[in-house]
N, C-alpha and C. Protein backbone atom coordinates (compact mmCIF):
# COMPACT_ATOMS: atom_id res chain seq x y z
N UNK A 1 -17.96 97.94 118.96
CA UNK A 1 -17.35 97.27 117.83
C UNK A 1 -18.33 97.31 116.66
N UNK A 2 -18.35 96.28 115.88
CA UNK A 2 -19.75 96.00 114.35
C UNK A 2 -20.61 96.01 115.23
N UNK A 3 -21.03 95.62 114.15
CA UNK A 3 -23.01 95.93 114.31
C UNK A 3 -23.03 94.39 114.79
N UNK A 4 -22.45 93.40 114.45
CA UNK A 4 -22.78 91.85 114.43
C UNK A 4 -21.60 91.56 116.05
N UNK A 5 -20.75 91.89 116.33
CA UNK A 5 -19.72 91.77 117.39
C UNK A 5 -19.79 92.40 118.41
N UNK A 6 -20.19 91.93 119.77
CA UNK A 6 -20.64 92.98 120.51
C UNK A 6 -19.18 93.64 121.14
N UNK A 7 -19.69 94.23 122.09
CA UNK A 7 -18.32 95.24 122.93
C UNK A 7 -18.27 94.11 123.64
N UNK A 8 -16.59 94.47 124.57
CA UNK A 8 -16.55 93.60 125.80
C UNK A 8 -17.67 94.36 126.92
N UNK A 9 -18.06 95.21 127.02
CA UNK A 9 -19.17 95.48 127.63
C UNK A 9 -20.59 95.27 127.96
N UNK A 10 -20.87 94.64 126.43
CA UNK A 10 -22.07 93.74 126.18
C UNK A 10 -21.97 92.40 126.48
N UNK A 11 -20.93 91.83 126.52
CA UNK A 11 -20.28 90.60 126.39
C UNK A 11 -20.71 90.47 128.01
N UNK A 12 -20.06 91.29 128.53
CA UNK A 12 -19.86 91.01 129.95
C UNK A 12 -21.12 91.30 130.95
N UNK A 13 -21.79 92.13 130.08
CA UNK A 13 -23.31 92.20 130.41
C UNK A 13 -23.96 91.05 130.19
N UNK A 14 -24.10 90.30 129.20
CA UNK A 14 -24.12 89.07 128.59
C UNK A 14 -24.30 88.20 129.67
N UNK A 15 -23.17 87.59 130.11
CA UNK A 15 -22.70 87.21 130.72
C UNK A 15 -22.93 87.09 132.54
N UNK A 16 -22.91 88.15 132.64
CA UNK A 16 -23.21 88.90 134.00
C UNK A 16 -25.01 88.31 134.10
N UNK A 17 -25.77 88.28 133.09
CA UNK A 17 -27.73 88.00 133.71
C UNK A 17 -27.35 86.29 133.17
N UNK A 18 -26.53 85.76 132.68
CA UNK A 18 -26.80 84.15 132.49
C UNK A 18 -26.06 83.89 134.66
N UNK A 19 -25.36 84.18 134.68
CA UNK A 19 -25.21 84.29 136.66
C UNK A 19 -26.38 84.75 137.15
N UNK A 20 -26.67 85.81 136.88
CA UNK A 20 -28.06 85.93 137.35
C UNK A 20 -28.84 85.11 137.66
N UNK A 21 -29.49 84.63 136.72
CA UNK A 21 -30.29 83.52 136.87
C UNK A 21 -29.98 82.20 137.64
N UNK A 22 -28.84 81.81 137.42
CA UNK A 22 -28.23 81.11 138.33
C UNK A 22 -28.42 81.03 139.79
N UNK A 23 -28.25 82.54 140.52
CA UNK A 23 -28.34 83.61 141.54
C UNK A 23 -30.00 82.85 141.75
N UNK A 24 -30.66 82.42 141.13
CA UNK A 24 -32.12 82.56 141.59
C UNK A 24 -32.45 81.23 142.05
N UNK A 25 -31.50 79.97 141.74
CA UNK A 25 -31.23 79.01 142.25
C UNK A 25 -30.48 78.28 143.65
N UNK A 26 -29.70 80.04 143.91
CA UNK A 26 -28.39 79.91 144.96
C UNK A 26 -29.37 79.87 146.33
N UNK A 27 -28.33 78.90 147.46
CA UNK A 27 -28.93 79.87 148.76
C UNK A 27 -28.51 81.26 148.58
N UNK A 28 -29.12 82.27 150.00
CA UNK A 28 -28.59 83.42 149.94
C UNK A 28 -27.43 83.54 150.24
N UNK A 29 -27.25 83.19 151.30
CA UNK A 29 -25.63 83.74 151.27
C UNK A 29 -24.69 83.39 149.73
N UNK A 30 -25.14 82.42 149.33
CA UNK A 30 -24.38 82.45 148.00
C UNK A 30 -24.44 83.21 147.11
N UNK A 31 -25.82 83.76 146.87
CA UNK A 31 -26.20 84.87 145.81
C UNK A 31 -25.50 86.00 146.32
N UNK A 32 -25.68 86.20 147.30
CA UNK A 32 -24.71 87.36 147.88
C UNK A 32 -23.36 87.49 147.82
N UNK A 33 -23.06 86.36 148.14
CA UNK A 33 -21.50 86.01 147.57
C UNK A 33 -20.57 86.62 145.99
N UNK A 34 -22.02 85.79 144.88
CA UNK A 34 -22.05 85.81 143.79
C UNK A 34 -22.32 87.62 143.32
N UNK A 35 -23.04 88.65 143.56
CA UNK A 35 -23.40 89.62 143.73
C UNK A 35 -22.01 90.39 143.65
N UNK A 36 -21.19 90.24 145.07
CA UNK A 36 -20.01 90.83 145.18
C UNK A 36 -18.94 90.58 144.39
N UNK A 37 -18.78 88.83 143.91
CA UNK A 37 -17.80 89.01 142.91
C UNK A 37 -18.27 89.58 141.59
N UNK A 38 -19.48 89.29 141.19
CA UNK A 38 -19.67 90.35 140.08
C UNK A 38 -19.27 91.61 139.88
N UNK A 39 -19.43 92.36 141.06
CA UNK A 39 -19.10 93.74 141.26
C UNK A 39 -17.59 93.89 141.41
N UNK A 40 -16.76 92.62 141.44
CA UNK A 40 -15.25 92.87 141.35
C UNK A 40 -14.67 92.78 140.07
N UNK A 41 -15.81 91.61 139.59
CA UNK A 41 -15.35 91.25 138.09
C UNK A 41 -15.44 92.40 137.16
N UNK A 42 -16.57 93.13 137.30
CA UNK A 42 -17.04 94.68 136.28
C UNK A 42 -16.26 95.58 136.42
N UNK A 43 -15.17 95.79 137.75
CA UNK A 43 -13.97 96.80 138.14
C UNK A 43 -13.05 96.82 136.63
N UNK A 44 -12.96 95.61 136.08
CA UNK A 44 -11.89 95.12 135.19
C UNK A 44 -12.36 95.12 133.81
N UNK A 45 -13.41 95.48 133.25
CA UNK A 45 -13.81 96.01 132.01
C UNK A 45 -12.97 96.18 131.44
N UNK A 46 -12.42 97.10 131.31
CA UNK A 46 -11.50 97.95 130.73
C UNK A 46 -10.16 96.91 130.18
N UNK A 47 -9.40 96.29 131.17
CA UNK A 47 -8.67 95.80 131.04
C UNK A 47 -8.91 94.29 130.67
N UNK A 48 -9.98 93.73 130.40
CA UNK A 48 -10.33 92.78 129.78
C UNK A 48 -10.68 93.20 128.03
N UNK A 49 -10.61 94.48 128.00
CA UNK A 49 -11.21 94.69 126.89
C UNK A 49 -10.00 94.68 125.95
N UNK A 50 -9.27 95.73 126.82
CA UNK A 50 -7.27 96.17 126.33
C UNK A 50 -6.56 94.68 125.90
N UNK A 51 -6.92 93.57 126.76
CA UNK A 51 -5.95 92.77 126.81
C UNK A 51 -6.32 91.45 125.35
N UNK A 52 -7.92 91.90 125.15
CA UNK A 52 -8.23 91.08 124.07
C UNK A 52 -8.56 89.64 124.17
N UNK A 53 -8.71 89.18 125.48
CA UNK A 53 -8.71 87.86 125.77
C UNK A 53 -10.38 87.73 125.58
N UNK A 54 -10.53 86.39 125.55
CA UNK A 54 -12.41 86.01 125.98
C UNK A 54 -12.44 86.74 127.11
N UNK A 55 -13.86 87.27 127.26
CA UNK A 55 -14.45 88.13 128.15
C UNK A 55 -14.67 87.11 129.30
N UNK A 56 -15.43 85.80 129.32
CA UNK A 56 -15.98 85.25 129.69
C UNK A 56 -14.51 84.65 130.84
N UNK A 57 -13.76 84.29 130.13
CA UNK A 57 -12.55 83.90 130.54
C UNK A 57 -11.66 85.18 131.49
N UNK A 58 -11.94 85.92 130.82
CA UNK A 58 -11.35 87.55 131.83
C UNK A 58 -11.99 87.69 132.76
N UNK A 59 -12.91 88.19 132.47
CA UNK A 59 -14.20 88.53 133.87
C UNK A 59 -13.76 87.14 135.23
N UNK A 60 -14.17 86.19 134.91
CA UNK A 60 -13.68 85.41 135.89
C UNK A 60 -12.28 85.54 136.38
N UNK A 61 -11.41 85.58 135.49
CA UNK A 61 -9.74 85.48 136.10
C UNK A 61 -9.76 87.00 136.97
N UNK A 62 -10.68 87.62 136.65
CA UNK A 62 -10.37 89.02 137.54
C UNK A 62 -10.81 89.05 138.84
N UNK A 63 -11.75 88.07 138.45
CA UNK A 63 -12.87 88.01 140.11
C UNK A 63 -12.30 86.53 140.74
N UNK A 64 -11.29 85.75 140.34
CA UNK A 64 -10.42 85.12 140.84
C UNK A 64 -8.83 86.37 141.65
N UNK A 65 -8.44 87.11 141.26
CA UNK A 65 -7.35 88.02 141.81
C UNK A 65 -8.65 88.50 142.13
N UNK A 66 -9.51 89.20 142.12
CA UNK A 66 -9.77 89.94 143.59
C UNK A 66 -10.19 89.26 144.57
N UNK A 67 -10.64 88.01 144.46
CA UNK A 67 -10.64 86.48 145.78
C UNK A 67 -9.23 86.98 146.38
N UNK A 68 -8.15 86.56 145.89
CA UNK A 68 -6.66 86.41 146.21
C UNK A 68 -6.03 87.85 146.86
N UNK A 69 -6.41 88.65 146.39
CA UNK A 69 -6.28 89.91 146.94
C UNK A 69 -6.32 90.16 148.23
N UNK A 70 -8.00 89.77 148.08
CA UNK A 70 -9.08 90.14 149.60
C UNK A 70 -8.55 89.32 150.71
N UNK A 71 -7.95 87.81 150.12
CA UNK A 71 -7.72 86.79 151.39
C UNK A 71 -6.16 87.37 151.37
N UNK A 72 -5.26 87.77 150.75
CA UNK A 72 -4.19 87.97 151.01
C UNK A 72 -3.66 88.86 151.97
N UNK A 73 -4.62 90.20 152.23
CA UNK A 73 -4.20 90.83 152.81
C UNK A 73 -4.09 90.71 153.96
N UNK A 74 -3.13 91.19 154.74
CA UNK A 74 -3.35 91.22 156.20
C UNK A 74 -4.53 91.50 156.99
N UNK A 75 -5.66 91.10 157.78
CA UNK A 75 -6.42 91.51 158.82
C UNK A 75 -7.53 92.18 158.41
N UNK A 76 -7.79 91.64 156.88
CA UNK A 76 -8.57 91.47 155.86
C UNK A 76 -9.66 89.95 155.74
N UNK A 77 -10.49 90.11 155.90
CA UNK A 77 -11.04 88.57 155.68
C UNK A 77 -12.57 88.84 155.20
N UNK A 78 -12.37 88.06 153.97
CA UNK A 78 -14.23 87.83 153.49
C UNK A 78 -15.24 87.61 154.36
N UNK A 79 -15.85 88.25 154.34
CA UNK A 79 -17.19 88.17 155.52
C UNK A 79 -17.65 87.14 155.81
């Protein structure tokens, strides 16, 4: 985007090391937890970007449906 407005890419990069740090507070299994939904939330770039919404607000609602996804499926279960 401007020079002053970042991308939803930066945004979500942004975003993505303030969890981080967080992550350094977690037990492990939580950071690990946290790790994987990140990596579901970043699948959806694209379509957080298309849809124009807050990033901050996207990224999460995405890594909320891929929670719902993962538990939905049949004979499927979060580790």
């Amino acid at each position: 985007m401007g020079r002053s407005t970042p991308s939803t890419r930066q945004a979500i990069d942004s975003l993505i090391s303030r969890m981080e740090e967080m992550k350094k507070v977690m037990r492990a299994g939580d950071g690990e937890i946290l790790e994987e939904l990140i990596r579901s939330g970043k699948m959806h770039a694209a379509e957080i970007s298309y849809a124009g919404i807050d990033v901050d607000f996207g990224l999460l609602l995405y890594m909320l449906i891929e929670v719902v996804k993962r538990t939905s499926m049949p004979g499927d279960r979060i580790r």
